[in-house]
N, C-alpha and C. Protein backbone atom coordinates (compact mmCIF):
# COMPACT_ATOMS: atom_id res chain seq x y z
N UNK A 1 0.85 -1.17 0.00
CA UNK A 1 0.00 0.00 0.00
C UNK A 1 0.89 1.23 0.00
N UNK A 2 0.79 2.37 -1.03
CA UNK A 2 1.88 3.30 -1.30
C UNK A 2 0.60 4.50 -0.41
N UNK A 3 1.60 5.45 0.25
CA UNK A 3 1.27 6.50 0.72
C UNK A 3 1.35 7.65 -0.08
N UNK A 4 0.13 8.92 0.01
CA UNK A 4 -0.13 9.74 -1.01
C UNK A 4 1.05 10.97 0.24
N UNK A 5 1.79 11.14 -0.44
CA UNK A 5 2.44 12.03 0.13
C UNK A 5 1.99 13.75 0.00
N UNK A 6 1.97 14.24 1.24
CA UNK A 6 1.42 15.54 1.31
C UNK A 6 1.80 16.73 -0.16
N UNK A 7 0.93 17.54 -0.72
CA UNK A 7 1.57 18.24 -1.14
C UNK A 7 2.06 20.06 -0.15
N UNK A 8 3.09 20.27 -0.87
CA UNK A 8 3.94 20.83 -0.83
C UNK A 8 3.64 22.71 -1.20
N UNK A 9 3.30 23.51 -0.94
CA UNK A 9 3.47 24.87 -1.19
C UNK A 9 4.69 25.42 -2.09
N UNK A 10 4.46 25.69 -3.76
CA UNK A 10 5.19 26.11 -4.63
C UNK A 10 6.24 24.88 -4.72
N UNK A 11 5.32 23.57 -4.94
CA UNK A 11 6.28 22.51 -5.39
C UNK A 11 6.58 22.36 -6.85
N UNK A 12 5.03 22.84 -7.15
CA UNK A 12 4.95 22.52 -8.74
C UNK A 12 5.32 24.19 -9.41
N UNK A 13 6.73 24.43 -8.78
CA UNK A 13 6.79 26.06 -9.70
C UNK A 13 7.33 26.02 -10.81
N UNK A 14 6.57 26.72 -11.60
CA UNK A 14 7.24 27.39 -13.01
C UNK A 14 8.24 27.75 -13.34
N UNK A 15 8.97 27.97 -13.83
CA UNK A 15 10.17 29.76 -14.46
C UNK A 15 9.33 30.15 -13.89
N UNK A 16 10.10 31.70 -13.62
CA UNK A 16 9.08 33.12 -13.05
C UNK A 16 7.93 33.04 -11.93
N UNK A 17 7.46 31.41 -10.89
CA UNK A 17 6.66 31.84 -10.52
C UNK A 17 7.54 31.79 -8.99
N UNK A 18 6.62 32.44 -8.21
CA UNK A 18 7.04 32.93 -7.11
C UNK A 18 7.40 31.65 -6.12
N UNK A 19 9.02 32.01 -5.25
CA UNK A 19 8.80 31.10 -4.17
C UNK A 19 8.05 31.07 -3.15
N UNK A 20 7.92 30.14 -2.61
CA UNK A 20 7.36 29.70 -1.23
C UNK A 20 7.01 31.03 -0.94
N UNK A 21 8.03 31.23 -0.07
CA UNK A 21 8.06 32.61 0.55
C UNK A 21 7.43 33.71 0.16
N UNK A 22 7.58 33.89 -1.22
CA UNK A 22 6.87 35.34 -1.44
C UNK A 22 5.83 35.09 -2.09
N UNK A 23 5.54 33.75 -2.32
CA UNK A 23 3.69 33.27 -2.48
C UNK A 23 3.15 33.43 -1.29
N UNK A 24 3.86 33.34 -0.36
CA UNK A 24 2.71 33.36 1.24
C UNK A 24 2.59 34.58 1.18
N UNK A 25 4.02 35.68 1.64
CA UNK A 25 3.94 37.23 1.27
C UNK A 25 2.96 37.75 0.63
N UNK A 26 2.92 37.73 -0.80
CA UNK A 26 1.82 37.98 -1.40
C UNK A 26 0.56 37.45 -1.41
N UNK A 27 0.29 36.86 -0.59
CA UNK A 27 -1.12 36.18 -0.27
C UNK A 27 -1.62 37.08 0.91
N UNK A 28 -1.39 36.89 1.92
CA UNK A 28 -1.32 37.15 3.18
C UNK A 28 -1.05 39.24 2.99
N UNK A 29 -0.45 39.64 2.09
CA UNK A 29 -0.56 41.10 1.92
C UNK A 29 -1.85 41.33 0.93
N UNK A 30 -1.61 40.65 0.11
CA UNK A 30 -3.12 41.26 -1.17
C UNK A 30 -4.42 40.42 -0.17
N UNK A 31 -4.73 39.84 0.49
CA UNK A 31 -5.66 39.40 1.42
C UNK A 31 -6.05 40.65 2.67
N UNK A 32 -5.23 41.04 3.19
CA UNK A 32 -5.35 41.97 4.27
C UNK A 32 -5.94 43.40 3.45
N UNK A 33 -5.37 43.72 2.49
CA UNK A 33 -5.37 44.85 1.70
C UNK A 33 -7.13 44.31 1.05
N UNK A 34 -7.26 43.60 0.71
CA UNK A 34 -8.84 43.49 0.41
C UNK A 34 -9.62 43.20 1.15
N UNK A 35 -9.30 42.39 2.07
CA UNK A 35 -10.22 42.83 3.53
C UNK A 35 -10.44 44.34 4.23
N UNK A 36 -9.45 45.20 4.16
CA UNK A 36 -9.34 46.47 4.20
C UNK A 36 -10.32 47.48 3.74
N UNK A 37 -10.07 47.26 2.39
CA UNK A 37 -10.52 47.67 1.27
C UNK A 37 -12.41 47.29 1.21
N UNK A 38 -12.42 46.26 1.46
CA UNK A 38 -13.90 45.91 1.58
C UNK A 38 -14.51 46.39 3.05
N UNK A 39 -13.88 46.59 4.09
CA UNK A 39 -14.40 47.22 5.12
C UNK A 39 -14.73 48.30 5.04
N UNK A 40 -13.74 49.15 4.20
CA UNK A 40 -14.07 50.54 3.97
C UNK A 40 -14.95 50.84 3.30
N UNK A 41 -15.24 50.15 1.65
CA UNK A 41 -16.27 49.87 0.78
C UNK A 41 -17.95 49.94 2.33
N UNK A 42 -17.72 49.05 2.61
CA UNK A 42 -18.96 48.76 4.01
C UNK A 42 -19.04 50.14 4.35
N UNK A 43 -17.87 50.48 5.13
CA UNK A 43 -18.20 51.99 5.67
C UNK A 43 -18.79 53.09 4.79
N UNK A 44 -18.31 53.14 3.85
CA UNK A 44 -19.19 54.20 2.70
C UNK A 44 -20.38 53.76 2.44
N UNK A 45 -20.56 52.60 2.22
CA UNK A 45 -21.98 52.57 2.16
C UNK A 45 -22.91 52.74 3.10
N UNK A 46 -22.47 52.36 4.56
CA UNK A 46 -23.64 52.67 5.27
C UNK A 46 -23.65 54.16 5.95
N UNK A 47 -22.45 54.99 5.58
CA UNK A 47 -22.14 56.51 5.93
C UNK A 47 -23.76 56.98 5.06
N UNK A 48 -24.35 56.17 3.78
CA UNK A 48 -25.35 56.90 3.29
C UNK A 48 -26.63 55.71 3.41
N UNK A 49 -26.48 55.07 3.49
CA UNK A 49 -27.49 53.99 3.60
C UNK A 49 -27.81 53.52 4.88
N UNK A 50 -27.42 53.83 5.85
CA UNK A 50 -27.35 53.53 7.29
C UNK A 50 -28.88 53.41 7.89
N UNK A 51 -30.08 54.66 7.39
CA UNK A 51 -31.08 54.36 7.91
C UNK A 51 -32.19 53.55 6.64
N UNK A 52 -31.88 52.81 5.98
CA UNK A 52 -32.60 52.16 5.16
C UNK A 52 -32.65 50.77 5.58
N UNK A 53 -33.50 50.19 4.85
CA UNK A 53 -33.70 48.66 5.34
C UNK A 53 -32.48 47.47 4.62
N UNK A 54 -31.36 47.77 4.13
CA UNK A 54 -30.31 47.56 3.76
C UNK A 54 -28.85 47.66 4.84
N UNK A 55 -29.23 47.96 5.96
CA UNK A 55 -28.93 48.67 6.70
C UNK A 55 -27.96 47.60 7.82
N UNK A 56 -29.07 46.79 8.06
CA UNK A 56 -28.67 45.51 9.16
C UNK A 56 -27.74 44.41 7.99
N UNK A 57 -28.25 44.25 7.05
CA UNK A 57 -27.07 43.00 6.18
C UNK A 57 -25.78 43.75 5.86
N UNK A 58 -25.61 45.32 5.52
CA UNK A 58 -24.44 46.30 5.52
C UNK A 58 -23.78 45.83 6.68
N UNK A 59 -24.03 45.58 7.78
CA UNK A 59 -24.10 45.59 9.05
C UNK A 59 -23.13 44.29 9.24
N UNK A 60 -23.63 43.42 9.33
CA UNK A 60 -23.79 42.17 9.56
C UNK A 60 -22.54 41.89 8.19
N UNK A 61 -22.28 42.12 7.25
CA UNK A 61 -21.16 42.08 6.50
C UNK A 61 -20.09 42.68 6.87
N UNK A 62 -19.93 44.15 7.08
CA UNK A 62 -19.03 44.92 7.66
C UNK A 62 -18.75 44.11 8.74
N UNK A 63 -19.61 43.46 9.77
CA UNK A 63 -18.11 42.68 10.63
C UNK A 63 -17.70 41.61 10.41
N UNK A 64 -18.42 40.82 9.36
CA UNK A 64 -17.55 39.43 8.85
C UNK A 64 -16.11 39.81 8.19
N UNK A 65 -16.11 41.04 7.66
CA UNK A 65 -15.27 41.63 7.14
C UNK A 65 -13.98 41.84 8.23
N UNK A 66 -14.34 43.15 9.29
CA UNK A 66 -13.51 43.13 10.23
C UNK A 66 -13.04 42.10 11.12
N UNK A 67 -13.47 41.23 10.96
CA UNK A 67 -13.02 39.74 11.51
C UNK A 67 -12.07 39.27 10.68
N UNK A 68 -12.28 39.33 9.39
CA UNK A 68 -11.36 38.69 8.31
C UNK A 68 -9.96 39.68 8.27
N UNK A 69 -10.16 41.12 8.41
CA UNK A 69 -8.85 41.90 8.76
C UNK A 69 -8.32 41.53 9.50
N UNK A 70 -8.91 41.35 10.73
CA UNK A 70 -8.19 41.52 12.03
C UNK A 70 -7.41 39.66 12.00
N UNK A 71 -7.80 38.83 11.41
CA UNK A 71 -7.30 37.63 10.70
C UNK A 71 -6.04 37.71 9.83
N UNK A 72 -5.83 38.32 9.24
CA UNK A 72 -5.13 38.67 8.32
C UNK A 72 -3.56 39.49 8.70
N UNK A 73 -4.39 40.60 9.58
CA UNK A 73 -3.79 41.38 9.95
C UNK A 73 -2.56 40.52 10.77
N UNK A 74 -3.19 39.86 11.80
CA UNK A 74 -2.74 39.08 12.74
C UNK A 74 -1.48 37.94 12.03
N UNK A 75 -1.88 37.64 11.15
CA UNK A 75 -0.96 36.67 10.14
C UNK A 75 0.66 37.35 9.44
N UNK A 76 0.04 38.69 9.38
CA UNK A 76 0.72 39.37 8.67
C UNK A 76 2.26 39.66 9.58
N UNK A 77 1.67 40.17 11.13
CA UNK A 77 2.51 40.06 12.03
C UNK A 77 3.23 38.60 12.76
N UNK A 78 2.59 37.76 12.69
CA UNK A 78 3.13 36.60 12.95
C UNK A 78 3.93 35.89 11.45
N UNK A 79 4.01 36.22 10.64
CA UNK A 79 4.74 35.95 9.55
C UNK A 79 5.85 37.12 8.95
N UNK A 80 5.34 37.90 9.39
CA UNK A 80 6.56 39.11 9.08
C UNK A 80 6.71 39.72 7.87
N UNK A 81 4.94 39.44 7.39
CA UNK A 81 4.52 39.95 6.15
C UNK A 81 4.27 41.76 6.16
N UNK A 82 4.86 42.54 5.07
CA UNK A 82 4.60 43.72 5.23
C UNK A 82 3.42 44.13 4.70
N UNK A 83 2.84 45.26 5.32
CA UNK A 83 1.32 45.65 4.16
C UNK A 83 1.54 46.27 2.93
N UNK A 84 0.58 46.73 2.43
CA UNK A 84 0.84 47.18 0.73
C UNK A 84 1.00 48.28 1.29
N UNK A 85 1.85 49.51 0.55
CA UNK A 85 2.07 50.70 0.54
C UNK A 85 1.52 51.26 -0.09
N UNK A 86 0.59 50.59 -0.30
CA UNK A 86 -0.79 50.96 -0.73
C UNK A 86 -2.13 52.00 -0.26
N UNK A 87 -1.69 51.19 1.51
CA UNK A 87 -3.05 51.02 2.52
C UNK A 87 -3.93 52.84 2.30
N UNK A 88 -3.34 53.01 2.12
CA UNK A 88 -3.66 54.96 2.49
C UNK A 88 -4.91 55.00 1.23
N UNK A 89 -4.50 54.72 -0.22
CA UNK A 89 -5.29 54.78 -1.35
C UNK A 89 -6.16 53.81 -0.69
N UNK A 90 -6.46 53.01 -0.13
CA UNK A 90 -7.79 51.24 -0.47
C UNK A 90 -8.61 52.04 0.81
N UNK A 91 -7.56 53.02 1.55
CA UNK A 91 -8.44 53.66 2.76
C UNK A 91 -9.39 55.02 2.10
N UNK A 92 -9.08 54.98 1.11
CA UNK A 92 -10.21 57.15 0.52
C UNK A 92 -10.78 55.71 -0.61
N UNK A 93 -9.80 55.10 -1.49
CA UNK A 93 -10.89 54.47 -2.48
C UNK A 93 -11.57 54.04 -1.97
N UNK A 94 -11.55 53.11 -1.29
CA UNK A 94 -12.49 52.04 -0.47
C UNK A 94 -13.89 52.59 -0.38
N UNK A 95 -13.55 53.53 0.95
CA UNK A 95 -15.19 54.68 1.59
C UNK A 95 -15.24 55.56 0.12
N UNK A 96 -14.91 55.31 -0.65
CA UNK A 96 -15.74 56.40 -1.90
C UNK A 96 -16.22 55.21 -2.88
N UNK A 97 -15.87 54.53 -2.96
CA UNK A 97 -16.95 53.72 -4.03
C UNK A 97 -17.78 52.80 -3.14
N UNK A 98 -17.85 52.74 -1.67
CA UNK A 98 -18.87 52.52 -1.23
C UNK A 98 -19.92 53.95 -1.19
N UNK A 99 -19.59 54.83 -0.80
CA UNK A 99 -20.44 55.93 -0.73
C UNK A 99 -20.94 56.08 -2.08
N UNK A 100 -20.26 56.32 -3.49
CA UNK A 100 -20.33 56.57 -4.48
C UNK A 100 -21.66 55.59 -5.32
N UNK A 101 -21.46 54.58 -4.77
CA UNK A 101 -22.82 53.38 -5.28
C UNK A 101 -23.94 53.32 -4.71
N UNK A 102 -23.62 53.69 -3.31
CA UNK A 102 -24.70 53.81 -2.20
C UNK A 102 -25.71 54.96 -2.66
N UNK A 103 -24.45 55.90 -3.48
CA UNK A 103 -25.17 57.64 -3.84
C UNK A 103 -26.18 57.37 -4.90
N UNK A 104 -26.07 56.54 -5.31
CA UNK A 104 -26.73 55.75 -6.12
C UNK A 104 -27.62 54.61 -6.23
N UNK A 105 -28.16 54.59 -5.59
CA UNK A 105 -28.97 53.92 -4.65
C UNK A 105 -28.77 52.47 -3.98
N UNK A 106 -30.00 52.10 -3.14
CA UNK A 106 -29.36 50.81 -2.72
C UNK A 106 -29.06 49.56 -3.78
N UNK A 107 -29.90 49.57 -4.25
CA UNK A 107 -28.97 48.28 -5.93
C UNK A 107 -28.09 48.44 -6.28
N UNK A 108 -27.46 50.16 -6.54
CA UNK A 108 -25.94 50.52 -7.19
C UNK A 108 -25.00 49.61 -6.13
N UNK A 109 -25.19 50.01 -4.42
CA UNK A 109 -24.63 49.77 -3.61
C UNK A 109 -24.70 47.99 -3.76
N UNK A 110 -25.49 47.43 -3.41
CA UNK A 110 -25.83 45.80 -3.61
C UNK A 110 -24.90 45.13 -5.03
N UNK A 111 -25.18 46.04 -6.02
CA UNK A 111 -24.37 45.36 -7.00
C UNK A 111 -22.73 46.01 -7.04
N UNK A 112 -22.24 47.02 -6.33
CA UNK A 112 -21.02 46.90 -5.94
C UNK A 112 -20.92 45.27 -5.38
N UNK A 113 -21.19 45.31 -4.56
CA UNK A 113 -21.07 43.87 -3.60
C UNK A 113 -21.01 42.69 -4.41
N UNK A 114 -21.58 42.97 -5.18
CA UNK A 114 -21.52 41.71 -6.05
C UNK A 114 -20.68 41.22 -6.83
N UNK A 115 -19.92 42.51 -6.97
CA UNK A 115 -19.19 42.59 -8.47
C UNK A 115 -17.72 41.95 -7.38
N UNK A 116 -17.57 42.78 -5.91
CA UNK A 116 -16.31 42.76 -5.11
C UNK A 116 -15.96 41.43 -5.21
N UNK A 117 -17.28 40.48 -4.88
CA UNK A 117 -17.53 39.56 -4.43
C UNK A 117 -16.93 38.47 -5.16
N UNK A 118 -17.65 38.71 -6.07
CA UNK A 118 -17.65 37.40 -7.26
C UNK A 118 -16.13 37.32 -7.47
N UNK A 119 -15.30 38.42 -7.34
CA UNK A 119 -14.00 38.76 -7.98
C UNK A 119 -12.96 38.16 -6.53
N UNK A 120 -13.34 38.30 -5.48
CA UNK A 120 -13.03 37.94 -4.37
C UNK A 120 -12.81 36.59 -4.17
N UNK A 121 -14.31 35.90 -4.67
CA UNK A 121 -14.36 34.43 -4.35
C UNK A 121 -13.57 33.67 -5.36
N UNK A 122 -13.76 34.15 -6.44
CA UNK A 122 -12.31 33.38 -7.29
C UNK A 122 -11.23 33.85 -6.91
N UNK A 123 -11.21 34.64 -6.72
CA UNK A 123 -9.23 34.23 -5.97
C UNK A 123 -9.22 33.50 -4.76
N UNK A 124 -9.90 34.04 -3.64
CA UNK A 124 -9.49 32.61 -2.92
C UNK A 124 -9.61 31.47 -3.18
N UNK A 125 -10.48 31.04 -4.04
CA UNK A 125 -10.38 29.93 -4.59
C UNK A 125 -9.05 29.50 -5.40
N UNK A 126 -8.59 30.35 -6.21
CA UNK A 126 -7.55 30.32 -6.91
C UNK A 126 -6.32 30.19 -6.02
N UNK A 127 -5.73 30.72 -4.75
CA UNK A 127 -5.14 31.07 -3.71
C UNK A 127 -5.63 29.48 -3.06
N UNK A 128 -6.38 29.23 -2.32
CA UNK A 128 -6.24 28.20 -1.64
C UNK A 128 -5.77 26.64 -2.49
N UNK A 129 -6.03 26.54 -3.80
CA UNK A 129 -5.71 25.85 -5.08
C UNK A 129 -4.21 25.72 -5.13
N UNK A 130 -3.49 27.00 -4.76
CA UNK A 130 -2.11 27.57 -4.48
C UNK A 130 -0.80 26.50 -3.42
N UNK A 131 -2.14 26.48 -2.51
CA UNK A 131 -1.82 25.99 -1.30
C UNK A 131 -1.74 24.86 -0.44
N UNK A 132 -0.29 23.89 -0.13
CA UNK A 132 -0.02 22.53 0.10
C UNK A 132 -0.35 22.06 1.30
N UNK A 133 -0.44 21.20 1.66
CA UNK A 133 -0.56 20.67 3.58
C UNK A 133 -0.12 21.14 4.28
N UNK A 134 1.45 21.95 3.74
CA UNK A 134 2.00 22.45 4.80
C UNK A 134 1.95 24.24 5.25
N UNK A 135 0.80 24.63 4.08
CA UNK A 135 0.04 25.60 4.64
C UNK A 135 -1.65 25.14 4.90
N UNK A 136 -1.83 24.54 5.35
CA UNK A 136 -3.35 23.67 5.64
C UNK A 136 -4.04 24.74 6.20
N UNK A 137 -3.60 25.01 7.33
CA UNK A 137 -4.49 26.35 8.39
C UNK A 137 -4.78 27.48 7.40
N UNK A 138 -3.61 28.09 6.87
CA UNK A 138 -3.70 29.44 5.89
C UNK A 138 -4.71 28.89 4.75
N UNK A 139 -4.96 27.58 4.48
CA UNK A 139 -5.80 27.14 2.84
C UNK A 139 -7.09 27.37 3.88
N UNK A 140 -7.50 26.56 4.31
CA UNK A 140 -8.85 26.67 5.45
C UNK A 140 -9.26 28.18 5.57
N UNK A 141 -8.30 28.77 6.25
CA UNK A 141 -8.74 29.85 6.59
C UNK A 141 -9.77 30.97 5.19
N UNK A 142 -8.72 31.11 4.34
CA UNK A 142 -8.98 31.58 3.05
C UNK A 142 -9.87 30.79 2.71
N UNK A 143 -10.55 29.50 2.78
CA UNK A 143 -11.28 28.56 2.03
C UNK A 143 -12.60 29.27 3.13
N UNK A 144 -12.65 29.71 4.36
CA UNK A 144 -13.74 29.78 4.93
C UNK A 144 -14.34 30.81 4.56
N UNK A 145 -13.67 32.01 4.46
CA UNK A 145 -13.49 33.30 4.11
C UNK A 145 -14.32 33.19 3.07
N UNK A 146 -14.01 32.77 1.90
CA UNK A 146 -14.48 32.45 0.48
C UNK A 146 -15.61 32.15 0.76
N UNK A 147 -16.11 31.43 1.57
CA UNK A 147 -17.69 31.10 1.40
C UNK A 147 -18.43 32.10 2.39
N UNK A 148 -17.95 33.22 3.18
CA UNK A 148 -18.30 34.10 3.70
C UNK A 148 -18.89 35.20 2.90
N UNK A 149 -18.00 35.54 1.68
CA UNK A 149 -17.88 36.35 0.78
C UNK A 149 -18.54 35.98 -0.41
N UNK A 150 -19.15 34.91 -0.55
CA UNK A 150 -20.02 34.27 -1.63
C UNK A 150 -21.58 34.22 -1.12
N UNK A 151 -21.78 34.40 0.64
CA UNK A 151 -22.65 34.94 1.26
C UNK A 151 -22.96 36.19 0.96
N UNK A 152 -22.22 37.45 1.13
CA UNK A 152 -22.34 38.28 1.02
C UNK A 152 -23.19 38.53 -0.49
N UNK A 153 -22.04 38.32 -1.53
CA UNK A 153 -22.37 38.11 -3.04
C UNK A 153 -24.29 37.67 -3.20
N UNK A 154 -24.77 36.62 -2.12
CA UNK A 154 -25.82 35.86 -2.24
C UNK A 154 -26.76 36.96 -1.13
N UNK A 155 -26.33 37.61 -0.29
CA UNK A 155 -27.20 38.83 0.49
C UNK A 155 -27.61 39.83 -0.70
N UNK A 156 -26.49 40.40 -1.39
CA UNK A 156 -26.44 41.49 -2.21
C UNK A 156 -27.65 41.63 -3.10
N UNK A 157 -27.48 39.99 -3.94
CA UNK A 157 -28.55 39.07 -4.85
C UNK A 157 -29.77 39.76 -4.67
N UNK A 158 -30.10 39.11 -3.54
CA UNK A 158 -31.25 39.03 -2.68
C UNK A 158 -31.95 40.67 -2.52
N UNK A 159 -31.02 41.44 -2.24
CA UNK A 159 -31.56 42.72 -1.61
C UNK A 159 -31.46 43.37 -3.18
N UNK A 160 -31.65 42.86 -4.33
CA UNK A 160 -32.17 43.54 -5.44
C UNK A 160 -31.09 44.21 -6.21
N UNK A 161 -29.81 43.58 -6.57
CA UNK A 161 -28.44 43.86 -6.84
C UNK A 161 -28.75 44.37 -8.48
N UNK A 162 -29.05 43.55 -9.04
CA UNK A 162 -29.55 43.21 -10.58
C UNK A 162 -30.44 44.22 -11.26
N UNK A 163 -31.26 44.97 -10.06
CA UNK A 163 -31.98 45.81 -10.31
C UNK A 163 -31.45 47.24 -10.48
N UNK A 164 -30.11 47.07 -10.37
CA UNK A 164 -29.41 49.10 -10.35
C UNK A 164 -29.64 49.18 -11.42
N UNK A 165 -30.03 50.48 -12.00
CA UNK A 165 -29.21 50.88 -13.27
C UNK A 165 -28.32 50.80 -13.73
N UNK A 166 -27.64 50.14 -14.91
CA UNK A 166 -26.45 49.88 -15.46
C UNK A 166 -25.98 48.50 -14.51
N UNK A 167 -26.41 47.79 -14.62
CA UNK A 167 -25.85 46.91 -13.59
C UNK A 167 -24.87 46.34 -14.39
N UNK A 168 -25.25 45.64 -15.61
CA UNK A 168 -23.71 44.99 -16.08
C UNK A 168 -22.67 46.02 -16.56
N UNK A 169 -22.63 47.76 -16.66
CA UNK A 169 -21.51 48.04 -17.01
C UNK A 169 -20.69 48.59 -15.42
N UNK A 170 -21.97 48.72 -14.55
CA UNK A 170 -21.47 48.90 -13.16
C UNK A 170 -20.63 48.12 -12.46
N UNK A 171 -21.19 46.60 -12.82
CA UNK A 171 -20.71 45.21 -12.18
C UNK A 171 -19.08 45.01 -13.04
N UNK A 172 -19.51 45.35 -14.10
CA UNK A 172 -17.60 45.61 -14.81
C UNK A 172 -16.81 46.34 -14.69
N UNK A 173 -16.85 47.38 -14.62
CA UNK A 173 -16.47 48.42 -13.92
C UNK A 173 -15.13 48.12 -12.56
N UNK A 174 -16.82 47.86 -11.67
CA UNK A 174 -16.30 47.14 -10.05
C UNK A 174 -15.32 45.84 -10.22
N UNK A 175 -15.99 45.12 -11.10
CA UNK A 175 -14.52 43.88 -11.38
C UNK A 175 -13.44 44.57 -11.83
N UNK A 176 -13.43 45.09 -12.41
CA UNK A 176 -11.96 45.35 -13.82
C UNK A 176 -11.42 46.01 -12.40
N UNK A 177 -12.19 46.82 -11.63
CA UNK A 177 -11.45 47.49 -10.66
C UNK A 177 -10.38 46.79 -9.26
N UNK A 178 -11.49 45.82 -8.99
CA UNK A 178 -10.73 44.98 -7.72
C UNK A 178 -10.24 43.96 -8.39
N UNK A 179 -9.47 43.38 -9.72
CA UNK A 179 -9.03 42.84 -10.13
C UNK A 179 -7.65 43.33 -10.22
N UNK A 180 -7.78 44.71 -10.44
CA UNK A 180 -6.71 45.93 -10.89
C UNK A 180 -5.99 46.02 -9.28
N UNK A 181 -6.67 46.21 -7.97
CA UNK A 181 -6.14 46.39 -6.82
C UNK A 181 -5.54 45.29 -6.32
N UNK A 182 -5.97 43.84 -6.84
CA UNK A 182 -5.27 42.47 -6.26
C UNK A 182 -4.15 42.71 -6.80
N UNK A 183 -3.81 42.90 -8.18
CA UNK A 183 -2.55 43.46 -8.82
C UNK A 183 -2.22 44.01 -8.28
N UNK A 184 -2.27 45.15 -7.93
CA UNK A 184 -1.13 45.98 -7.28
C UNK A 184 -0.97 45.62 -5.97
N UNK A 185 -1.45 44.96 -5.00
CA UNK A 185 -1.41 44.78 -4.34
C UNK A 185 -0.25 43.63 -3.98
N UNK A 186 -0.59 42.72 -5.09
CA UNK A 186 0.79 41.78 -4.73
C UNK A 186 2.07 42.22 -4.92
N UNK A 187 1.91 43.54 -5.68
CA UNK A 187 3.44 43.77 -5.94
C UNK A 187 3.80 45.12 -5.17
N UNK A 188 3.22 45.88 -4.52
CA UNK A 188 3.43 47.40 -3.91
C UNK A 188 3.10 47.13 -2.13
């Protein structure tokens, strides 16, 4: 009987792809930085949406969120990961395209969420895919996260996302955008 031996974190690397090391780095920094980034997103939106009936799931997201920072965050220091030099921009962008969608009513706001979302949950998916036995805790973690954030995506749904105006050039928009910040994020 042959034993399936564990896999390995950046066993199967390419040319050009990143070691070990600065695959966790860059995980563990573009993770914190979009947890960030999506808290703040939360905060702008309910800076204008706060007394609407959208109000409590804003709510109730914004701290699954700050849980997932303060996760992250925590990793970042116990690994000796630095943040993006970024943080300052994901802190004014963040609260303005939540406010900015919100200004726009609650669907603009809902289908932000959707768009974060969807773009969110494939990478951790993609990211935990990344990740060998001998980061097990860090794959889990990100793997739980992911279905937190596919909640959200499925709240957003629900509270009439589909219904903004412009929703599919809004919803592209919002992707092309937090697609654009995971980028920079792994590398700044």
């Amino acid at each position: 009987m042959s034993k399936i031996a564990p896999t390995v974190t950046a066993e199967d690397r390419l040319p050009g792809d990143p070691d070990k090391a600065t695959l966790i780095d860059q995980i563990i920094r573009v993770d914190q930085a979009g947890e960030y980034g999506a808290k703040r997103i939360y905060e702008g939106q309910l800076a204008v949406l706060g007394n609407t009936d959208v109000a409590p799931a804003l709510k109730e997201m914004l701290g699954q969120e700050e849980e997932h920072l303060k996760r992250f965050t925590g990793l970042m220091a116990e690994r000796g990961t630095r943040p993006t030099a970024l943080q300052p921009l994901w802190h004014v962008a963040g609260y303005a395209i939540g406010a900015a969608t919100a200004l726009m009513g609650k669907e603009a706001a809902m289908a932000c969420t959707v768009a974060v979302e969807e773009v969110i949950g494939e990478h951790y998916r993609e990211q935990a895919a990344q990740l060998g036995d001998d980061e097990k805790d860090l794959r889990e973690t990100i793997t739980a996260f992911r279905e937190d954030e596919l909640h959200h995506r499925d709240v957003s749904l629900a509270h009439g996302a589909r219904e903004a105006p412009g929703y599919e050039a809004l919803s592209a928009a919002v992707r092309t955008g937090t697609r654009f910040a995971i980028w920079l994020a792994k590398r700044v």
